[in-house]
Protein backbone atom coordinates (compact mmCIF):
# COMPACT_ATOMS: atom_id res chain seq x y z
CA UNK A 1 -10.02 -5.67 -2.00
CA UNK A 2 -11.21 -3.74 -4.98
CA UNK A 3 -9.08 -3.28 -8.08
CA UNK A 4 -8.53 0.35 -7.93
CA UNK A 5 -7.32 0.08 -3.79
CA UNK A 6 -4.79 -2.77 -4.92
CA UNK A 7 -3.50 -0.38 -8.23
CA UNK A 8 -3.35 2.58 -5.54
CA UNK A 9 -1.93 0.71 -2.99
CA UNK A 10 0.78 -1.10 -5.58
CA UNK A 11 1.62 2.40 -7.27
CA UNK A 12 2.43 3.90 -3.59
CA UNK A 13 5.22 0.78 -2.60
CA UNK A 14 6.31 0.88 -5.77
CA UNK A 15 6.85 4.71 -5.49
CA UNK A 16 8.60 4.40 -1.97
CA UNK A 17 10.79 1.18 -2.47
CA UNK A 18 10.62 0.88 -6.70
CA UNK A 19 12.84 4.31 -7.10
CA UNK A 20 16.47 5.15 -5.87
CA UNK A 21 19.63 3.67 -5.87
CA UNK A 22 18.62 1.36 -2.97
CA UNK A 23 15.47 -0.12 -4.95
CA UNK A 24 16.18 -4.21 -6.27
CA UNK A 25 15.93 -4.54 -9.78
CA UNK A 26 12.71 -6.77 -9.36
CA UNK A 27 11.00 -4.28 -7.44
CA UNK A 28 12.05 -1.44 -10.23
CA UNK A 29 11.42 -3.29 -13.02
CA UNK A 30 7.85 -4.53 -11.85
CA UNK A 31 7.01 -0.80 -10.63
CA UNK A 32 7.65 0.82 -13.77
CA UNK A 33 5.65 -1.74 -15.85
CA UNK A 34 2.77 -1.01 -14.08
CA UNK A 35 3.42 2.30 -14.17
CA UNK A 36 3.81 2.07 -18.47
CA UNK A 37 0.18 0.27 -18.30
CA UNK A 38 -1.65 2.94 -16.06
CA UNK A 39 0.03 5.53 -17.93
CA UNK A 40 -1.35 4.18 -20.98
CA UNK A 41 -4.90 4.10 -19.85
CA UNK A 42 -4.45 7.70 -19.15
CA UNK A 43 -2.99 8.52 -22.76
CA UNK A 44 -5.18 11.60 -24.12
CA UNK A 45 -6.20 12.74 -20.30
CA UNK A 46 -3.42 15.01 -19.29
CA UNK A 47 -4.69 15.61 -15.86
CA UNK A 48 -4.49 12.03 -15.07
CA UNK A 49 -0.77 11.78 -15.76
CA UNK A 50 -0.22 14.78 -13.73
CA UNK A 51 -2.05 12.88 -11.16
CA UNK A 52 -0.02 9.41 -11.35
CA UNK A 53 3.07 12.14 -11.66
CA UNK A 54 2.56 13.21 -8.88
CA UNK A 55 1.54 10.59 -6.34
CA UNK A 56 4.77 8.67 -7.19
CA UNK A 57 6.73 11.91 -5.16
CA UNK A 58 3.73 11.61 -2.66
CA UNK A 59 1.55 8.70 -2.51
CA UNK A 60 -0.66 9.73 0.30
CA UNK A 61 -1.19 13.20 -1.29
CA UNK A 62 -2.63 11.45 -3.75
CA UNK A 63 -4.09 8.81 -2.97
CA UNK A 64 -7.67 9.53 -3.55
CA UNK A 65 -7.19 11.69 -6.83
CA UNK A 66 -5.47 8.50 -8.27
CA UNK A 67 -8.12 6.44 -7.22
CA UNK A 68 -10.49 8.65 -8.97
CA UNK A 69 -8.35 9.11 -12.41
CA UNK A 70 -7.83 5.17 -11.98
CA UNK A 71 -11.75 4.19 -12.20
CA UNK A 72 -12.95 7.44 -14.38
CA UNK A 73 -10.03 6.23 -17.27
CA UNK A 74 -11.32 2.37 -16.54
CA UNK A 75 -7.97 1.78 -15.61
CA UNK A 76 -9.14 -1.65 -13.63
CA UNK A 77 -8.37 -4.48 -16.51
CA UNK A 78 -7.02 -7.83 -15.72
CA UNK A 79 -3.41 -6.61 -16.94
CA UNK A 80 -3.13 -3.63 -14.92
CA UNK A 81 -4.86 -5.65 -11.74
CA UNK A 82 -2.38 -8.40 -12.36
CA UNK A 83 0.96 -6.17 -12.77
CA UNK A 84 -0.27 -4.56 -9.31
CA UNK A 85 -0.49 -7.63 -7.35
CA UNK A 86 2.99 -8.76 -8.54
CA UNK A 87 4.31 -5.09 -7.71
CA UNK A 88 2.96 -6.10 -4.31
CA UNK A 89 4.62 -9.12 -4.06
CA UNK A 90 7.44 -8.66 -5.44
CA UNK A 91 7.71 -5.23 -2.85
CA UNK A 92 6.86 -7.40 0.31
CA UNK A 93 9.57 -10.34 -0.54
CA UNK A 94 12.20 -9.64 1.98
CA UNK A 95 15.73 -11.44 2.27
CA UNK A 96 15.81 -14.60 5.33
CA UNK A 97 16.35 -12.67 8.34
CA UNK A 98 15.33 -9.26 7.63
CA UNK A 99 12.28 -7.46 8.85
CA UNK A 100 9.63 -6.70 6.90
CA UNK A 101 8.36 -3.92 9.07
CA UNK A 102 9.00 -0.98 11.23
CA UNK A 103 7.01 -1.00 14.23
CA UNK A 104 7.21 1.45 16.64
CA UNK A 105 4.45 0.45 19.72
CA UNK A 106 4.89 3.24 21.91
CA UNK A 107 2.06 4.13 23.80
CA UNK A 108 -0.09 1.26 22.32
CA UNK A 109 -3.11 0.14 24.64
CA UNK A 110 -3.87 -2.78 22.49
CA UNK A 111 -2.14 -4.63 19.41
CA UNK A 112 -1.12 -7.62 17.87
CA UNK A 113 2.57 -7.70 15.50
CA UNK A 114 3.59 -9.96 12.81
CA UNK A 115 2.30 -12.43 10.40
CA UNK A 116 -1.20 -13.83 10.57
CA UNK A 117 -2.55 -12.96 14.22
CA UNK A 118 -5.79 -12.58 15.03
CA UNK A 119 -7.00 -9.79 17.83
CA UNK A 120 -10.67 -9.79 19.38
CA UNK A 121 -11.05 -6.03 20.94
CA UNK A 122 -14.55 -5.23 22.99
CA UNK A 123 -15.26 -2.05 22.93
CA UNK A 124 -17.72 -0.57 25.76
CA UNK A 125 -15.95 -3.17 28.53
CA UNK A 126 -15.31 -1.50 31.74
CA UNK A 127 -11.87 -0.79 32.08
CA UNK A 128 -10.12 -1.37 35.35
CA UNK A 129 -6.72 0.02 36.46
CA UNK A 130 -5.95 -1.47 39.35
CA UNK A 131 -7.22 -5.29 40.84
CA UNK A 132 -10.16 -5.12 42.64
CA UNK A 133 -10.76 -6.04 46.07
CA UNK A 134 -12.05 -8.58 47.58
CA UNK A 135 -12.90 -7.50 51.36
């Protein structure tokens, strides 16, 4: 994965579980660090900030104008790539016992859930509804 996809992707969990009453301390304390250091690559670009602004009250909004700000203001150094990763982890840790996820598989054809599955799909197969027969 590319620097500026993990900073994007880090910034948008952070936003949705690094705010709010309901956010740990970890995952606030890790989101707003990497927060500081983007914001500090985008010292002197005002547009920018508005940009990281406002993704953090809608990520997917603006997702692709961060991405953007993020590689125009070089915002891809080791520090910044490093705080994102830990955002991520930090995020993803979950207490014993307690989902990770919200799945909702309704109306899936095809899928696989949880950790580390693997799913082979073959696309242009004849589908078949009901068993042949063999008269």
């Amino acid at each position: 994965m590319d620097p500026v996809t993990i900073i994007v992707a880090a910034l948008a969990a952070g936003a949705a579980k690094g705010v709010g009453d309901t956010a740990s301390k970890a995952v606030a304390d890790a989101y707003q660090s990497l927060k500081s250091l983007v914001a500090g690559k985008f010292s002197g670009k005002p547009k920018a900030g508005l940009i990281l602004a406002e993704h953090e009250a809608a990520p997917a909004d603006w997702e692709k104008p961060l991405a953007t700000a993020l590689r125009e203001a070089g915002a891809t150094d080791d520090e910044i790539v490093a705080a994102a990763e830990h955002l991520l982890n930090v995020a993803d840790a979950s207490p014993a016992g307690a989902s990770r996820f919200h799945i909702d598989a309704r109306g899936a054809a095809i899928g696989a859930i949880g950790d580390h599955n693997r799913q082979q799909n073959v696309f242009g197969a004849p589908v078949r509804d009901t068993p042949e027969s063999t008269d």
